[in-house]
N, C-alpha and C. Protein backbone atom coordinates (compact mmCIF):
# COMPACT_ATOMS: atom_id res chain seq x y z
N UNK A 1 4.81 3.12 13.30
CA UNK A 1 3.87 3.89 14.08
C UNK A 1 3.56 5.19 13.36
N UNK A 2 2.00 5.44 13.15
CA UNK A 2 1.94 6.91 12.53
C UNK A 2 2.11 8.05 13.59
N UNK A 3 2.88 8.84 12.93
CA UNK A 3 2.99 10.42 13.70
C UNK A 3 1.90 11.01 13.60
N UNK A 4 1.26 12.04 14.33
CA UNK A 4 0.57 13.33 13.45
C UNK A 4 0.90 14.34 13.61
N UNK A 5 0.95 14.80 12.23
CA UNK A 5 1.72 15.87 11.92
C UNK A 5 0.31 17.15 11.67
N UNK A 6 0.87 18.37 12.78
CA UNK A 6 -0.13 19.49 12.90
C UNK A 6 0.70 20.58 12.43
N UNK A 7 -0.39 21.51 11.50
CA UNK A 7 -0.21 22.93 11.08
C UNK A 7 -1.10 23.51 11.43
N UNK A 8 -0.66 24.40 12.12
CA UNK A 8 -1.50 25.76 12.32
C UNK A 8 -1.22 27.36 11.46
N UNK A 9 -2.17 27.92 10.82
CA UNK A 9 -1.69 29.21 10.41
C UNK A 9 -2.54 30.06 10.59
N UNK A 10 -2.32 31.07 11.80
CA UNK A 10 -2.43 32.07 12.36
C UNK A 10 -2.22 33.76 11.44
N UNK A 11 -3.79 34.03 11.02
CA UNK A 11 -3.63 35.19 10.48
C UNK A 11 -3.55 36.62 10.94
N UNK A 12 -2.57 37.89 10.26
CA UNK A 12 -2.70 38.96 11.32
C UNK A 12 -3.47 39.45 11.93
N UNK A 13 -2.92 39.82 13.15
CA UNK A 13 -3.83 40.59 14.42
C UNK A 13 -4.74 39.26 15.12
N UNK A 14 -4.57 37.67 14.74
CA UNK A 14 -4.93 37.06 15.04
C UNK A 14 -7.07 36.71 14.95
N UNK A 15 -7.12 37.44 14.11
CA UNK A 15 -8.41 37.43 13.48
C UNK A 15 -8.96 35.62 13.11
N UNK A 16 -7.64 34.82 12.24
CA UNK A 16 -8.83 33.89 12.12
C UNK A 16 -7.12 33.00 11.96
N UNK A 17 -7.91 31.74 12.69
CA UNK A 17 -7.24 30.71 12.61
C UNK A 17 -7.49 29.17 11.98
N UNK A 18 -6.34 28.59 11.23
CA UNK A 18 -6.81 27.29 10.62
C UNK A 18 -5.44 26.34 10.88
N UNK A 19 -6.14 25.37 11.88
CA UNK A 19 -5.65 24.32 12.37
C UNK A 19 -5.69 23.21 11.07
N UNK A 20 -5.29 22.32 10.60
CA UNK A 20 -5.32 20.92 10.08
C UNK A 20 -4.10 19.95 10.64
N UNK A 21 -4.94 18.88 10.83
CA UNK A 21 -4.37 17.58 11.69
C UNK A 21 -3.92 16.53 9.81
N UNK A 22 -2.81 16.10 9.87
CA UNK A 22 -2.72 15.52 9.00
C UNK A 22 -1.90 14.12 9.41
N UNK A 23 -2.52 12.79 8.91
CA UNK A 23 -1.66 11.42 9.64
C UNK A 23 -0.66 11.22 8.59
N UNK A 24 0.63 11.26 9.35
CA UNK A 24 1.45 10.85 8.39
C UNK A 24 0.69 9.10 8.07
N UNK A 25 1.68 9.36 6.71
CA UNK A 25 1.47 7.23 5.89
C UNK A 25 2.51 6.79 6.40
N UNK A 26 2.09 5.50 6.27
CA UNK A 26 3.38 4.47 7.51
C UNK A 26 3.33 3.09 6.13
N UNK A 27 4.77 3.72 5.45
CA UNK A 27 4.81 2.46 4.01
C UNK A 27 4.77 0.94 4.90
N UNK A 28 5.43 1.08 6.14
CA UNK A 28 5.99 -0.38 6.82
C UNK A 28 4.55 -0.89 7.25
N UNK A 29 3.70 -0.23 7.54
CA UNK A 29 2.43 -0.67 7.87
C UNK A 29 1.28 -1.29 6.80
N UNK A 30 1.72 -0.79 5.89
CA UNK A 30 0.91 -1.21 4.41
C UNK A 30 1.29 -2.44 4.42
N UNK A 31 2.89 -2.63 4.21
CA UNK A 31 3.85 -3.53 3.71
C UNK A 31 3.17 -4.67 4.62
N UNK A 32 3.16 -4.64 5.60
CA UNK A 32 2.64 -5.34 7.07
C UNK A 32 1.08 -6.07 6.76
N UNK A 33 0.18 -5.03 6.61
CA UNK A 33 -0.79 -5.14 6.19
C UNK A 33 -0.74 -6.39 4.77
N UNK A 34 -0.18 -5.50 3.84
CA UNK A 34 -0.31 -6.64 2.96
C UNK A 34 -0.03 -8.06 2.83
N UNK A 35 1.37 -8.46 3.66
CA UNK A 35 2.15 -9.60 4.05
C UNK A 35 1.10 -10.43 4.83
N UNK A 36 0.47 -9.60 5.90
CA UNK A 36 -0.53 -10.66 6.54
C UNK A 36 -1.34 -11.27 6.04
N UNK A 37 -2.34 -10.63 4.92
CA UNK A 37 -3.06 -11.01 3.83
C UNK A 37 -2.60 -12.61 3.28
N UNK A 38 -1.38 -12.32 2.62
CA UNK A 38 -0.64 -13.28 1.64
C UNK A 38 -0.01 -14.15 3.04
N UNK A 39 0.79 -14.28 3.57
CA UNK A 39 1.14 -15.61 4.76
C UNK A 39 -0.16 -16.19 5.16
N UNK A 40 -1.52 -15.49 5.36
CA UNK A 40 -2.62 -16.15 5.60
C UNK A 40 -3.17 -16.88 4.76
N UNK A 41 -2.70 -16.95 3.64
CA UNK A 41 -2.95 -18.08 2.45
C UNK A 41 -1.91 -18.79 1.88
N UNK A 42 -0.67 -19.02 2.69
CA UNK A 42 0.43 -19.43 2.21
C UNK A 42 1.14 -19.07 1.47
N UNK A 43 1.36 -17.87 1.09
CA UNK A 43 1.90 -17.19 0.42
C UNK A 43 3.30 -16.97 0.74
N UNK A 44 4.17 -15.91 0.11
CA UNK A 44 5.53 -15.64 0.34
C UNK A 44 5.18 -14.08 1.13
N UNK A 45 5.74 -13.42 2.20
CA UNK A 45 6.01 -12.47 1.83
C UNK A 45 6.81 -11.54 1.31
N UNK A 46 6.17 -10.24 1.14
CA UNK A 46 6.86 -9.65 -0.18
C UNK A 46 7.98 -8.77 0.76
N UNK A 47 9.07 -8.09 -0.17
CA UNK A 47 10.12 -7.01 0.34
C UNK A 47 9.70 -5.55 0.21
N UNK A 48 10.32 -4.56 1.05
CA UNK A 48 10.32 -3.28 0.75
C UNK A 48 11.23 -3.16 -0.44
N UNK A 49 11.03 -2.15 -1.41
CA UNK A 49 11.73 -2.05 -2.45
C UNK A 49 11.26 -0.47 -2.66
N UNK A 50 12.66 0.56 -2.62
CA UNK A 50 12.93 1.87 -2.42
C UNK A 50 12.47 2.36 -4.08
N UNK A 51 12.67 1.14 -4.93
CA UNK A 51 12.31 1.91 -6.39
C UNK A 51 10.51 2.08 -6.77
N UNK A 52 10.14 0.80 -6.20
CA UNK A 52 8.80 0.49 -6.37
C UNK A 52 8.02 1.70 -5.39
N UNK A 53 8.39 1.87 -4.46
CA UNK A 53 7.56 2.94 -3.45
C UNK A 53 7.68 4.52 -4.29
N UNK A 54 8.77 4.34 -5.26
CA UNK A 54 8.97 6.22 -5.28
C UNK A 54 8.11 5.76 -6.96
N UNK A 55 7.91 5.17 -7.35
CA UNK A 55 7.00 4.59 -8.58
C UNK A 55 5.67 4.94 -8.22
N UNK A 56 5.73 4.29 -6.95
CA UNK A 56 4.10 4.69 -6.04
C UNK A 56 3.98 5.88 -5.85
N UNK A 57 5.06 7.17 -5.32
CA UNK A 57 4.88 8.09 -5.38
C UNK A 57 4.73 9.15 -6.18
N UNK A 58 5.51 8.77 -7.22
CA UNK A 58 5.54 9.26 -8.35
C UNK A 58 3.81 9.65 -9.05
N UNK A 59 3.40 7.98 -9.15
CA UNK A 59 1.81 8.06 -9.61
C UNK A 59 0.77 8.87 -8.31
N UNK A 60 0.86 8.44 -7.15
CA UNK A 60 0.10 8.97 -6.09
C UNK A 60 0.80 11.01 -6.64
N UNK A 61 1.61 11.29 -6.48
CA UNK A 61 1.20 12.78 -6.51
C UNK A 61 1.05 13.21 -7.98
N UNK A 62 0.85 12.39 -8.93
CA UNK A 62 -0.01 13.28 -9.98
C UNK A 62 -1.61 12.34 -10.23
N UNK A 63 -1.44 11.71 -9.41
CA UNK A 63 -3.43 11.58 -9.38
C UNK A 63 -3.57 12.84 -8.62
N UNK A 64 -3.37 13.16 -7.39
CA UNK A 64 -3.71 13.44 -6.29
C UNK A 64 -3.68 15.68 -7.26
N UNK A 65 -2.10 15.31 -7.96
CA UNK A 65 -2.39 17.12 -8.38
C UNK A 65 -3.45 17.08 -9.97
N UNK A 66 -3.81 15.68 -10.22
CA UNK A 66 -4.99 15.60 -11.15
C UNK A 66 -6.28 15.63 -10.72
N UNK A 67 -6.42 15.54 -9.31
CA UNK A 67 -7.80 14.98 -8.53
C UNK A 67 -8.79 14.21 -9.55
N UNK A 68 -7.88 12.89 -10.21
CA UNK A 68 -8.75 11.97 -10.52
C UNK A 68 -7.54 10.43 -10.13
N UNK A 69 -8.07 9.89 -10.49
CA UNK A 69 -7.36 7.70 -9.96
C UNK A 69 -7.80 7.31 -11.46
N UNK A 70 -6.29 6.89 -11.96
CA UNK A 70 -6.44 5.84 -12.38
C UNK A 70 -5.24 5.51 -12.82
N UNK A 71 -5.04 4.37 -13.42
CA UNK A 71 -3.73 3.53 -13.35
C UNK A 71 -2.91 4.32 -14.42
N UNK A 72 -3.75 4.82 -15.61
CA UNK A 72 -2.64 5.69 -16.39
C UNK A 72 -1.99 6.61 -15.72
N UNK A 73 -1.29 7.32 -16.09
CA UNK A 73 -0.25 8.64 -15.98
C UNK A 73 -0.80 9.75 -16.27
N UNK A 74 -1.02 11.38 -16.05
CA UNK A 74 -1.70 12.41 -16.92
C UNK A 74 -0.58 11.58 -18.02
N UNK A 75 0.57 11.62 -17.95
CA UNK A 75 1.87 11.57 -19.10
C UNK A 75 1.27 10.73 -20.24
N UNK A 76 0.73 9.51 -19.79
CA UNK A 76 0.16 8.59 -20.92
C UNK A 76 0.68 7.28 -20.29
N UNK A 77 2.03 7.25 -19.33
CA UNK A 77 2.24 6.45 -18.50
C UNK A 77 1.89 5.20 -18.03
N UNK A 78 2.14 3.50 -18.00
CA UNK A 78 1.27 2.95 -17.46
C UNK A 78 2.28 2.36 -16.28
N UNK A 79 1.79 1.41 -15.49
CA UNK A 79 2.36 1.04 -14.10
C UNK A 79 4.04 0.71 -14.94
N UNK A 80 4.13 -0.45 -15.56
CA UNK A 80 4.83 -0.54 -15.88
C UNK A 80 6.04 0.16 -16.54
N UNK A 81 5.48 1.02 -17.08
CA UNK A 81 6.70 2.16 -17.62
C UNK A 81 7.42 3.10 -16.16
N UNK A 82 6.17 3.25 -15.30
CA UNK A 82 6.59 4.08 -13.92
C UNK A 82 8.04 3.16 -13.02
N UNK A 83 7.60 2.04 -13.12
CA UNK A 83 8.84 0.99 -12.25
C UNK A 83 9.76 0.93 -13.41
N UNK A 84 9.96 1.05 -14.62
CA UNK A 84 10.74 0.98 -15.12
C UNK A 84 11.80 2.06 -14.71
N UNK A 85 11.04 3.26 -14.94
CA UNK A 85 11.59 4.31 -15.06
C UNK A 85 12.04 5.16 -13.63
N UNK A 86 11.72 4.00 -12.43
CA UNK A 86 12.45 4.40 -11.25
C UNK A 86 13.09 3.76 -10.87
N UNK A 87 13.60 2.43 -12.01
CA UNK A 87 14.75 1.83 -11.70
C UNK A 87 14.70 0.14 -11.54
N UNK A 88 13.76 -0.25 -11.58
CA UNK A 88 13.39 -1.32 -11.02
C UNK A 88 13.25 -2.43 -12.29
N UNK A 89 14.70 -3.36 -12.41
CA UNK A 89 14.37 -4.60 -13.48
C UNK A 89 13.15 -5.76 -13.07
N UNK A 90 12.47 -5.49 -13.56
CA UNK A 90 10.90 -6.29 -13.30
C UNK A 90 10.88 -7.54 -14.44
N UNK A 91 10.34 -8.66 -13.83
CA UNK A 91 9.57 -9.51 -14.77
C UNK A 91 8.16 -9.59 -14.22
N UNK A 92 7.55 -9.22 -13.60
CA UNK A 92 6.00 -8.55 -13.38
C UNK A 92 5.71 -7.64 -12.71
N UNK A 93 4.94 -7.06 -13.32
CA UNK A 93 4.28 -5.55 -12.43
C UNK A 93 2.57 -5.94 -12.23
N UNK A 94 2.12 -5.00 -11.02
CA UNK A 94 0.81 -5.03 -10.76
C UNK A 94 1.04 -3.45 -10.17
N UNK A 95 -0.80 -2.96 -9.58
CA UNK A 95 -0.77 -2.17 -9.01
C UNK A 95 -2.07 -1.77 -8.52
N UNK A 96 -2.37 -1.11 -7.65
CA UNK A 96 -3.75 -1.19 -7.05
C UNK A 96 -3.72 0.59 -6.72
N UNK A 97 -5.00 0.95 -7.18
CA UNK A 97 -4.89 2.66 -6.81
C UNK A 97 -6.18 2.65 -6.03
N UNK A 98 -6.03 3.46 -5.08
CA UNK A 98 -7.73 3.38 -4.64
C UNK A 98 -7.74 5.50 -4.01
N UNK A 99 -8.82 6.06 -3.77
CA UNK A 99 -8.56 7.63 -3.11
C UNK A 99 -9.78 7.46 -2.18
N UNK A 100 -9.46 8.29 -1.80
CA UNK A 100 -10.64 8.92 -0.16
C UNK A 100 -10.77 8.03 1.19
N UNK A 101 -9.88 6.74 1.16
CA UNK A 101 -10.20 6.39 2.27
C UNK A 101 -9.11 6.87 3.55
N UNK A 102 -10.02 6.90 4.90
CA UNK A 102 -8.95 7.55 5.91
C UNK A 102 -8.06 7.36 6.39
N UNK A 103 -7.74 5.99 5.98
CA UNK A 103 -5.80 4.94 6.84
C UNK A 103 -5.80 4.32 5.63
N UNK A 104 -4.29 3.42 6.19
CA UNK A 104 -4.06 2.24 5.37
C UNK A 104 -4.98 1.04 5.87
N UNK A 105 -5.55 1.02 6.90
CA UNK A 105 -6.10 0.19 6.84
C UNK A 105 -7.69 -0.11 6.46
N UNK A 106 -7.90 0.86 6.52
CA UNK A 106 -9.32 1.04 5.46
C UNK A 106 -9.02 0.53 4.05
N UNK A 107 -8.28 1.15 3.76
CA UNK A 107 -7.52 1.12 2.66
C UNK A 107 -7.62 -0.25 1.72
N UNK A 108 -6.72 -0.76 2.91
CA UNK A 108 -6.43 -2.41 2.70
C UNK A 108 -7.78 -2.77 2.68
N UNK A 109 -8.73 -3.17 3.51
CA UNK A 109 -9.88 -3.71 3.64
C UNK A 109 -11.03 -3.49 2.70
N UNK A 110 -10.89 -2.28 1.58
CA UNK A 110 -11.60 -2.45 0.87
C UNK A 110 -10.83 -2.77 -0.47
N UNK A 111 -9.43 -2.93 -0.61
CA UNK A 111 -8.81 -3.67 -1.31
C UNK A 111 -8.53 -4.91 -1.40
N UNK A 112 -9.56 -5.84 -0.17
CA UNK A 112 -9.67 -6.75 -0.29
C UNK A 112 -10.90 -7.45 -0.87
N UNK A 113 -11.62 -6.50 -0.58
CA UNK A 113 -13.19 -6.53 -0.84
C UNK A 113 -12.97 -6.35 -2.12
N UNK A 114 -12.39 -6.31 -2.97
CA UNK A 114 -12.47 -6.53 -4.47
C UNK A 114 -11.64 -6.83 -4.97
N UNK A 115 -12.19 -8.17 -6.19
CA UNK A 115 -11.91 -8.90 -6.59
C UNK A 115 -10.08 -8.83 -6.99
N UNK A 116 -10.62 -7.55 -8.19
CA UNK A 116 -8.91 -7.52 -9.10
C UNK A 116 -7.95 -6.76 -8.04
N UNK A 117 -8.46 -6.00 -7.13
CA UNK A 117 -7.57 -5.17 -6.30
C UNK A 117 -7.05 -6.64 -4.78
N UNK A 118 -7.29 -7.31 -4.63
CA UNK A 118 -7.37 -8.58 -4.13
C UNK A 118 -6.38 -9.85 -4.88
N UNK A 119 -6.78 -9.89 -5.95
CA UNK A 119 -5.95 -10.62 -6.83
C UNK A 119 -4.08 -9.96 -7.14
N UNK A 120 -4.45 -8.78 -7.08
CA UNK A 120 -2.58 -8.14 -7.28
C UNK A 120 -2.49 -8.21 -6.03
N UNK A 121 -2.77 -8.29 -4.71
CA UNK A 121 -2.38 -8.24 -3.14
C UNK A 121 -1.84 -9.66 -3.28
N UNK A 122 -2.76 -10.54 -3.67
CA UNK A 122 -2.33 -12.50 -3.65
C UNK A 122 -1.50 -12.80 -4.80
N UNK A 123 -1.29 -11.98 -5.54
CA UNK A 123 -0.26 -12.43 -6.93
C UNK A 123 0.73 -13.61 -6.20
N UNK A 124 0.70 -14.26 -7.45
CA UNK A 124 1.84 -15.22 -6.58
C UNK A 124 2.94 -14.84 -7.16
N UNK A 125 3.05 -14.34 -8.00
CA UNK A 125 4.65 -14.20 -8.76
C UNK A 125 5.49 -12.89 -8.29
N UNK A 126 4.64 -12.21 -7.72
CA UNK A 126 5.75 -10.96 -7.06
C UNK A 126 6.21 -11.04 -6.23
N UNK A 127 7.49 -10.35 -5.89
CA UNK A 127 8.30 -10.48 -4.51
C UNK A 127 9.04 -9.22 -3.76
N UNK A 128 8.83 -7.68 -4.00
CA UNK A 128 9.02 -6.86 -3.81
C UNK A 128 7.32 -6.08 -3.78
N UNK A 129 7.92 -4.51 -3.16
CA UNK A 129 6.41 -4.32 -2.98
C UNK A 129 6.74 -2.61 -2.69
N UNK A 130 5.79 -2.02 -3.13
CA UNK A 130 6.39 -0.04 -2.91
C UNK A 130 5.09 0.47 -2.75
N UNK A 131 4.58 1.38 -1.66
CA UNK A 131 3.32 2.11 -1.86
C UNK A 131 3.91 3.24 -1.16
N UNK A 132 2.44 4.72 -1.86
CA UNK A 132 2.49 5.70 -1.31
C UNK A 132 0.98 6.60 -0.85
N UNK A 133 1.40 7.67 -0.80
CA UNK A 133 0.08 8.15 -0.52
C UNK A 133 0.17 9.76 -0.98
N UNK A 134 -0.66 10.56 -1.67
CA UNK A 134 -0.12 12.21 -1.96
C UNK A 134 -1.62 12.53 -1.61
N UNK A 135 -1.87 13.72 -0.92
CA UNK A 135 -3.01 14.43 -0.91
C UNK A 135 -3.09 15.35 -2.03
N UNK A 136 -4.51 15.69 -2.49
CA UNK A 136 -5.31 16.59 -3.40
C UNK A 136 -6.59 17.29 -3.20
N UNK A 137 -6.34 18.36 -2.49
CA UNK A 137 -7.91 18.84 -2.03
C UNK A 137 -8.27 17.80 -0.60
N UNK A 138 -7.46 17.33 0.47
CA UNK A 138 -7.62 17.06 1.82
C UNK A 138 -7.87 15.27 1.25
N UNK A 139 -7.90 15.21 -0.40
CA UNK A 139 -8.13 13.87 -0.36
C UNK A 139 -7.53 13.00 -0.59
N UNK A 140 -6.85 11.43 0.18
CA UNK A 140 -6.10 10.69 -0.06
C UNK A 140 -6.14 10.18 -0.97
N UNK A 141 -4.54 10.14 -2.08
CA UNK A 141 -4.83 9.02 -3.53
C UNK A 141 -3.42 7.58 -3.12
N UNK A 142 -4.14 7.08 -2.66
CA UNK A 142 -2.99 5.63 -2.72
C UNK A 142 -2.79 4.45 -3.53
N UNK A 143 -1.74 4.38 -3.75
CA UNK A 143 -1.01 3.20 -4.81
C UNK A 143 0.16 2.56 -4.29
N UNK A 144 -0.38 1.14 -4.66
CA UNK A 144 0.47 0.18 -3.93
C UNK A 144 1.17 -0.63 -5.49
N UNK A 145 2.29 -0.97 -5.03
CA UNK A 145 3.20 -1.43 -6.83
C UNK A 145 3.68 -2.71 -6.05
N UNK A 146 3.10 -3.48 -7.12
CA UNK A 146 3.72 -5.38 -6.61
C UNK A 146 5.29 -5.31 -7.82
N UNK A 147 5.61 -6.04 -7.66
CA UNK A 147 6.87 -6.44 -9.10
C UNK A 147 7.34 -7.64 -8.57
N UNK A 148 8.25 -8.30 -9.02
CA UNK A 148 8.90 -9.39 -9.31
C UNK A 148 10.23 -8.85 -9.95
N UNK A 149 11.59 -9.23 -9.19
CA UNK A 149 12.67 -9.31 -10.11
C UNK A 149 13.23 -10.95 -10.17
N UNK A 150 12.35 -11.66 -10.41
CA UNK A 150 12.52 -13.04 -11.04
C UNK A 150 13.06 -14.47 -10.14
N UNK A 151 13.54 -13.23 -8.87
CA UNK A 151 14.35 -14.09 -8.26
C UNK A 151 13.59 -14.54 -6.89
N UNK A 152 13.90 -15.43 -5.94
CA UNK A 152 13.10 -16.21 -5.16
C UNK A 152 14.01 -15.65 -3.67
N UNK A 153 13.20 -15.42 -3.00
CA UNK A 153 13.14 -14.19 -1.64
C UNK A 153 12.65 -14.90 -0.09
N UNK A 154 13.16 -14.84 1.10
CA UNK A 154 12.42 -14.99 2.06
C UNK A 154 12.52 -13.60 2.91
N UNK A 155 11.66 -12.89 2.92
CA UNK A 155 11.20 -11.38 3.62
C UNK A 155 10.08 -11.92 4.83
N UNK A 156 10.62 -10.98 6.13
CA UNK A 156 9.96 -11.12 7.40
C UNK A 156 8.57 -10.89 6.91
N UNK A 157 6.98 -11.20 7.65
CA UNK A 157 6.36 -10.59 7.26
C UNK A 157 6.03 -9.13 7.79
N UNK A 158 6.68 -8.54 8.77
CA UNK A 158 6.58 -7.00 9.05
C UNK A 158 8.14 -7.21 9.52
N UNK A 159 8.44 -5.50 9.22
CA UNK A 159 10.10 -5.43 9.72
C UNK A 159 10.25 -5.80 11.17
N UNK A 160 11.56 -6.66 11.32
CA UNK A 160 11.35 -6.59 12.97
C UNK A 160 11.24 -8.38 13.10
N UNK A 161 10.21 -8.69 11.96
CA UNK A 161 9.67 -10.02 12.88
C UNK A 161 10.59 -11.18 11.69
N UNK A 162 10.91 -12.04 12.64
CA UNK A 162 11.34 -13.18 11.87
C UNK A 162 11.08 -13.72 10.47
N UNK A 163 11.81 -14.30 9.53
CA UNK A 163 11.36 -14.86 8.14
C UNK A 163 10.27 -16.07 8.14
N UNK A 164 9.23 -15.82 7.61
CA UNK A 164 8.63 -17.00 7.43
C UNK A 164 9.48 -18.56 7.09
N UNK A 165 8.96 -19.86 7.27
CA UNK A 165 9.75 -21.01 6.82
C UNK A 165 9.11 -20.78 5.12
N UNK A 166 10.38 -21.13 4.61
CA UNK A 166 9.84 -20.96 2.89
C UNK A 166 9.08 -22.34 2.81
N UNK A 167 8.66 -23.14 3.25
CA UNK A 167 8.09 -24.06 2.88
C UNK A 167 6.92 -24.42 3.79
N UNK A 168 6.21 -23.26 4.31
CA UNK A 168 4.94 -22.93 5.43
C UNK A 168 3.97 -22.80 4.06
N UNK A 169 3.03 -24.03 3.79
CA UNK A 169 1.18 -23.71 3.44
C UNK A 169 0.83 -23.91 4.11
N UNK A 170 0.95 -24.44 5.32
CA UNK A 170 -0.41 -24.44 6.19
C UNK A 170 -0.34 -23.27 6.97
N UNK A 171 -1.36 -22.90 7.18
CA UNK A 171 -1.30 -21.55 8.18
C UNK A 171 -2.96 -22.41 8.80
N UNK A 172 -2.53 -22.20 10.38
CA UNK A 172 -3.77 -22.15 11.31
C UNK A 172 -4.58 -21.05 11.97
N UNK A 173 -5.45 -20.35 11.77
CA UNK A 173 -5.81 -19.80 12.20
C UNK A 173 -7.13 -19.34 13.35
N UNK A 174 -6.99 -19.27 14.33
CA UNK A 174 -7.97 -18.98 15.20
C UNK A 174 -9.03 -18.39 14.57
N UNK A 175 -10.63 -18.48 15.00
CA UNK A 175 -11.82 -17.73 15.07
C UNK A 175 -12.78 -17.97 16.21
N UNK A 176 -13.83 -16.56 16.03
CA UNK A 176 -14.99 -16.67 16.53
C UNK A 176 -15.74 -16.10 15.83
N UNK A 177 -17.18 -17.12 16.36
CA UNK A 177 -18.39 -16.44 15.50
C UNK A 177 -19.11 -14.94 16.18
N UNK A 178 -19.09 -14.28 15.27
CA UNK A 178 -19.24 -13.13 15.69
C UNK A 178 -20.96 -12.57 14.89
N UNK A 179 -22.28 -12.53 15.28
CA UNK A 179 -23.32 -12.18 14.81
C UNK A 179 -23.44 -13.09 13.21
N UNK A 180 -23.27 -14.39 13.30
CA UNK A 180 -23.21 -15.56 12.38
C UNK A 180 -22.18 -15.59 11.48
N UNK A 181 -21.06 -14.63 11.61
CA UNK A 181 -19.95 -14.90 10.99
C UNK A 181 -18.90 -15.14 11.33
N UNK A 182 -18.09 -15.42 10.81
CA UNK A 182 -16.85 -16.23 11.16
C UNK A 182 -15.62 -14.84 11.34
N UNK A 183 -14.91 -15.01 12.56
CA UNK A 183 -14.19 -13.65 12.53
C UNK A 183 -12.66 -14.36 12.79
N UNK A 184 -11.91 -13.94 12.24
CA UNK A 184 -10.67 -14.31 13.02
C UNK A 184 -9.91 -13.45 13.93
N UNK A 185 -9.54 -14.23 14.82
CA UNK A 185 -8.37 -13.43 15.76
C UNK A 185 -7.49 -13.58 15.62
């Protein structure tokens, strides 16, 4: 569940005031988000992994104190050297950066809407999963880190909820047509 977290700072003699509302990020909700994606195509879902998220953070607060996105490092850095170097024995890395949108779930939805940022969400070979979020100038920079440590996993698809059957492809899913398209519920 997101909190929101409020600052107020009140200048002397009370002359001028500046409120900002800020939503905390909810990693379990991404994680959530993303899992639904992948079980809706038969997929595995993926794990929280404490190295991969601070990898994510790591890159999210120096885009965010660079106010630019992109997968390098200012350092020279690439995804892969970042999970290395927070610990994480990988036999694949991915990673998806996107800035300015207002949730994770915007977020997600236009990370589905494209292609390669879509393709590391459906990877089939990863099985762990770390994202973050750092502000820069009021603007969100988020990065989500897939990996693989080689080994074969059954993870709930949100915390809380039961393990998928490892041997579930079919997934059924409800719809309605909604203004000639197909919507699911």
């Amino acid at each position: 569940m997101k909190s929101l977290l409020r600052f107020a700072a009140v200048a002397l003699a009370g002359l001028a005031v500046l409120t900002v509302n800020v939503l905390a990020y909810d990693n379990n909700l991404m994680l959530c988000l993303v899992n639904k994606e992948r079980v809706q195509r038969g997929l595995r879902a993926l794990g929280h992994d404490a190295a991969l998220e601070r990898a994510a953070q790591v890159h999210c607060d120096d885009q965010a104190r660079m106010q630019r996105m992109s997968h390098d490092g200012s350092d020279g850095s690439s995804p892969a050297q970042r999970v290395t170097s927070a610990g994480y024995k990988w036999a694949s890395v991915a990673e998806n950066v996107a800035y300015g949108y207002a949730d994770e779930n915007v977020c997600m939805e236009k990370w589905m809407l494209s292609p390669g940022h879509r393709a590391n969400i459906l990877k089939n070979d990863v099985t762990h999963f770390g994202s973050a979020v750092a502000y820069g100038s009021n603007t969100p920079y988020y990065t989500q880190v897939f990996a693989s440590d080689g080994q074969q996993h059954n993870f709930p698809v949100c915390a809380g909820a039961p393990s998928p059957s490892p041997v579930a492809n079919v997934i059924e899913r409800q719809y309605k047509i909604v203004n000639g398209k197909k919507v699911y519920v």
